[in-house]
Every structure is written in C-alpha cells, then in structure tokens.
Protein backbone atom coordinates (compact mmCIF):
# COMPACT_ATOMS: atom_id res chain seq x y z
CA UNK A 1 0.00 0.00 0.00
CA UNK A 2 1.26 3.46 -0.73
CA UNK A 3 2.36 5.97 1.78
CA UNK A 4 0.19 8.45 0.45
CA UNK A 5 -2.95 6.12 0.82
CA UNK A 6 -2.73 5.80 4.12
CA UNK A 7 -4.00 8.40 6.82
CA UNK A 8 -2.78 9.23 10.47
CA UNK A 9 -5.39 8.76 13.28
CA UNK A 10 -5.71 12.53 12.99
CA UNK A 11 -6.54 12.28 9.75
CA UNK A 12 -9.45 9.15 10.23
CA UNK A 13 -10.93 11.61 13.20
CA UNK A 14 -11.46 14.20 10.67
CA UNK A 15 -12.85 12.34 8.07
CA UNK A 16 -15.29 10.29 9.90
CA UNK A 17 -15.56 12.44 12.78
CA UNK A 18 -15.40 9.82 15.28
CA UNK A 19 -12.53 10.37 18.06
CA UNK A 20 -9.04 9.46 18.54
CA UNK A 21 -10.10 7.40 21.64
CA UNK A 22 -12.95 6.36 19.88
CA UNK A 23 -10.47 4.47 16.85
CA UNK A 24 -8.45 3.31 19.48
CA UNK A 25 -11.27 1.65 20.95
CA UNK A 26 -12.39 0.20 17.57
CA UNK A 27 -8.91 -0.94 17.36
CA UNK A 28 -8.35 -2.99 19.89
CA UNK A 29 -12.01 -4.27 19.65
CA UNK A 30 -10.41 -5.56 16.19
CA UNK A 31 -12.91 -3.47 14.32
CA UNK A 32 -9.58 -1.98 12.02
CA UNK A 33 -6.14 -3.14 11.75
CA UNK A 34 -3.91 -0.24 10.83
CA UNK A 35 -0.36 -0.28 10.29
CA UNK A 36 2.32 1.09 11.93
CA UNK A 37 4.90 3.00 10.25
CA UNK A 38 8.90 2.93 11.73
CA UNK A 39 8.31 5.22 14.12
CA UNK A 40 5.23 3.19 15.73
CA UNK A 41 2.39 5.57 14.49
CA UNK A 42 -0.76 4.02 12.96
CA UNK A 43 -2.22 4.22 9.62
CA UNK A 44 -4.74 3.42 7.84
CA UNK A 45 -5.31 2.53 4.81
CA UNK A 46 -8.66 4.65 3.17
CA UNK A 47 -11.07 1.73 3.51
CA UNK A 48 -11.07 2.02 7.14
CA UNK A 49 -13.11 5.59 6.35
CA UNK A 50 -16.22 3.17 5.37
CA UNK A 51 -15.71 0.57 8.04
CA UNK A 52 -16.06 3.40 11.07
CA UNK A 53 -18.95 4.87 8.45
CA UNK A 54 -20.50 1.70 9.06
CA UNK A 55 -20.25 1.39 12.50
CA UNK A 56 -21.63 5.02 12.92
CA UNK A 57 -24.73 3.97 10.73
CA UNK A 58 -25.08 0.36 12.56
CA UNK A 59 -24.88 1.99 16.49
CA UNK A 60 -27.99 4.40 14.79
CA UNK A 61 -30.26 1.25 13.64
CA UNK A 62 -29.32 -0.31 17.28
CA UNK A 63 -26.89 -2.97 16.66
CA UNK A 64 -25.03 -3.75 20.01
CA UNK A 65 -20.95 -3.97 19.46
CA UNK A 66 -21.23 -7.43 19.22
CA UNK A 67 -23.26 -7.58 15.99
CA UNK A 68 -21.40 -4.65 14.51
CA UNK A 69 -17.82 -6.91 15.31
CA UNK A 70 -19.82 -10.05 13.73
CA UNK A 71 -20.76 -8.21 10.37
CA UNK A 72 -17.56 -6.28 9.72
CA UNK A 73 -15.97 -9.75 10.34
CA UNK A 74 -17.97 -10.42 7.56
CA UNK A 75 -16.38 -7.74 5.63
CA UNK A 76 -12.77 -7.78 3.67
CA UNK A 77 -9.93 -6.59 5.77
CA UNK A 78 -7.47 -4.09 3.22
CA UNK A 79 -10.01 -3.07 0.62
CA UNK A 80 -13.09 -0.81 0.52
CA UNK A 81 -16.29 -3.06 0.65
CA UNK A 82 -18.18 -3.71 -2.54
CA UNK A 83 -21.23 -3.03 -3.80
CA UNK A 84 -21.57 -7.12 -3.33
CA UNK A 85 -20.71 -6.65 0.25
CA UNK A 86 -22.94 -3.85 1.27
CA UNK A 87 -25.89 -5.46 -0.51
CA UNK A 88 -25.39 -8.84 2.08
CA UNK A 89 -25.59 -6.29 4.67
CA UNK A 90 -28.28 -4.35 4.01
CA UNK A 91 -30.35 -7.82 3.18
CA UNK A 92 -29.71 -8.59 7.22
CA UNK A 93 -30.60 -5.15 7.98
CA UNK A 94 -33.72 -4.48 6.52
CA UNK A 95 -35.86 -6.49 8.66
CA UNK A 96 -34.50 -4.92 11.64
CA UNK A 97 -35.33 -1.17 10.41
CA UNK A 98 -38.68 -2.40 9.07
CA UNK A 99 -39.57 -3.55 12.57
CA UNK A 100 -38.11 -0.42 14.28
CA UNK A 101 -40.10 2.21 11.82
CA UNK A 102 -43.20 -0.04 12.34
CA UNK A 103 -43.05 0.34 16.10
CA UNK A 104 -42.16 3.83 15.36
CA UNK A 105 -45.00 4.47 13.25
CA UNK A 106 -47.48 3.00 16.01
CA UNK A 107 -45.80 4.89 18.79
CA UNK A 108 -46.84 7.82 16.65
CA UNK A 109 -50.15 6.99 15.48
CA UNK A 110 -51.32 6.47 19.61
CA UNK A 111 -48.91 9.57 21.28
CA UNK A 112 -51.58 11.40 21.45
CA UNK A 113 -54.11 9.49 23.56
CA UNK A 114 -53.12 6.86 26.31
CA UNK A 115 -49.48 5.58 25.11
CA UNK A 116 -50.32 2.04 24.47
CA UNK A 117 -51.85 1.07 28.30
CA UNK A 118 -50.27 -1.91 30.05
CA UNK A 119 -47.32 0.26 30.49
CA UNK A 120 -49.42 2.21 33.45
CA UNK A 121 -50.87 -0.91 34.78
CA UNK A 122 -53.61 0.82 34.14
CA UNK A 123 -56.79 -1.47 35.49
CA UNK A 124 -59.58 0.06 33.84
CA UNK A 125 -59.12 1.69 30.46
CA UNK A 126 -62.13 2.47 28.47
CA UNK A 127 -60.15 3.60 25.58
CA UNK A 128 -57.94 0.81 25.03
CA UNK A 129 -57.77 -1.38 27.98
CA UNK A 130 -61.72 -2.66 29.37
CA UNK A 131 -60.72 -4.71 32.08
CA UNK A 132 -56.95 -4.51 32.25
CA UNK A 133 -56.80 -7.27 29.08
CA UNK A 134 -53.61 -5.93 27.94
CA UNK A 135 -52.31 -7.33 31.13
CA UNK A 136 -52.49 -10.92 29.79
CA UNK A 137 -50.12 -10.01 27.00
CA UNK A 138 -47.50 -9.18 29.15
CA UNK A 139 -45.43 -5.72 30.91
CA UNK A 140 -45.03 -2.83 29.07
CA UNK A 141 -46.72 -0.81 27.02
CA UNK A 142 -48.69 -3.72 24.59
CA UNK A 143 -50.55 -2.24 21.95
CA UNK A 144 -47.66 0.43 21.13
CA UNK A 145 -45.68 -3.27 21.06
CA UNK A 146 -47.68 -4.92 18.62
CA UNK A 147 -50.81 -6.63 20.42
CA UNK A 148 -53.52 -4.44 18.97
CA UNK A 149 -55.94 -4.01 15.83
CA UNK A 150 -55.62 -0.46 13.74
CA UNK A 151 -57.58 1.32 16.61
CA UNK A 152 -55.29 0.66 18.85
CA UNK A 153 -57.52 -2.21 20.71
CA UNK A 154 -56.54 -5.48 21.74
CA UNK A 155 -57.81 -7.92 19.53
CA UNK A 156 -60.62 -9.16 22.04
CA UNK A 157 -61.44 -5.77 23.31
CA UNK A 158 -65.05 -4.98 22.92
C-alpha cells in the first residue's frame, strides 16, 4: 500500500468524525487493523473511512458492538467493501429497520391518547384497555408493542 494512501489517526478523526479514543477503541475491539509506520504511528489505509462509516450507521439502527464486530468480520480486511458486500448487509438489515419504523410508526399513530396502556398498569381503560386485558399479553406498554388491531384495541377488546 502506498504511503500516500494511508491516513494518520488525525486524519481518520477528521474524516469520519469519530474520536481518537474512539479508533483506538475500535482498534483494539479488532474493528480496524492499521499499520504502523517505523516510528510506531498508525495508519490506515482509506477503507477504514467506510468501516467506522459503518459502525456510525449500525450503532444508529441499534446494533449492540457485538453484531457490529460479527458483520464487519464479515467484511474484507485491506479493501473498501463492494457493492456485493454492502448489498449482504443491508439484506440482514432491513428487517431490523422495518420492525423499528413499524413500532415507530405505532408509537406515533397512539402519542396522542393513552401511550399504548399496560405500560401504566392501568386497570380500567375504556379507551384501550376494558378490564386490564392488555395485562395478559405481558409488561409494558402492549398495543404500542404490537398486540392491537388499527384502533389501537386489543384484539378481544369490545
């Protein structure tokens, strides 16, 4: 690899606007392997640019560390990611976001009136919750979590 293609850890902070610590970090998670020139100092080669993109991108959708290690293991080490590569990715992803923006979308839809009941306990609700039914699905706040018809009401609600 040329000299010129590879940037100081100065230079990766800038560009992906993650911090020093923050690369070291990724580093000796064994997220990026730079090199180390005579004098001990790291570089990196230019890929390295898209593999802390992606880990910027994957901590937004909610991936813990460990799945973010797991896919860029999946990823070649030395060369920017394809087209190929990013495509296998994003196939893994999608479901993921799809379920976030749908529980998104309901949290929206019911902000307004009582956020999804079960998450007060609430014993008598006689918007969404007659008789505390939501109870029998579980804690939390049910019907914002999937256990409810378009209205909002639980599927035996009345």
């Amino acid at each position: 690899m040329a000299a010129q293609a590879l940037l100081g850890i100065g230079d990766l902070a800038r560009r992906t606007g993650i911090s020093v610590s923050a690369i070291r970090f990724y580093e000796a998670r064994g997220l990026i392997h730079p090199l180390r020139n005579s004098g001990g100092q790291r570089r990196f080669a230019r890929s390295d640019i898209r593999r802390l993109s992606f880990i910027l991108i994957a901590q937004q959708i909610g991936l813990t560390l460990e799945e973010i290690i797991g896919e860029l293991a999946r990823l070649p080490q030395g060369r920017s990611p394809d087209a190929r590569d990013w495509r296998a990715i994003s196939v893994r992803f999608r479901q993921r976001l799809d379920d976030q923006i749908s529980a998104l979308e309901r949290t929206r839809a019911r902000l307004d009136g009582c956020i999804g009941c079960g998450c007060l306990s609430l014993r008598v609700c006689k918007i969404y919750n007659p008789h505390d039914r939501a109870a029998t699905r579980g804690t939390g706040p049910r019907y914002v979590l999937g256990n409810a018809d378009e209205y909002g009401r639980s599927p035996d609600a009345n």
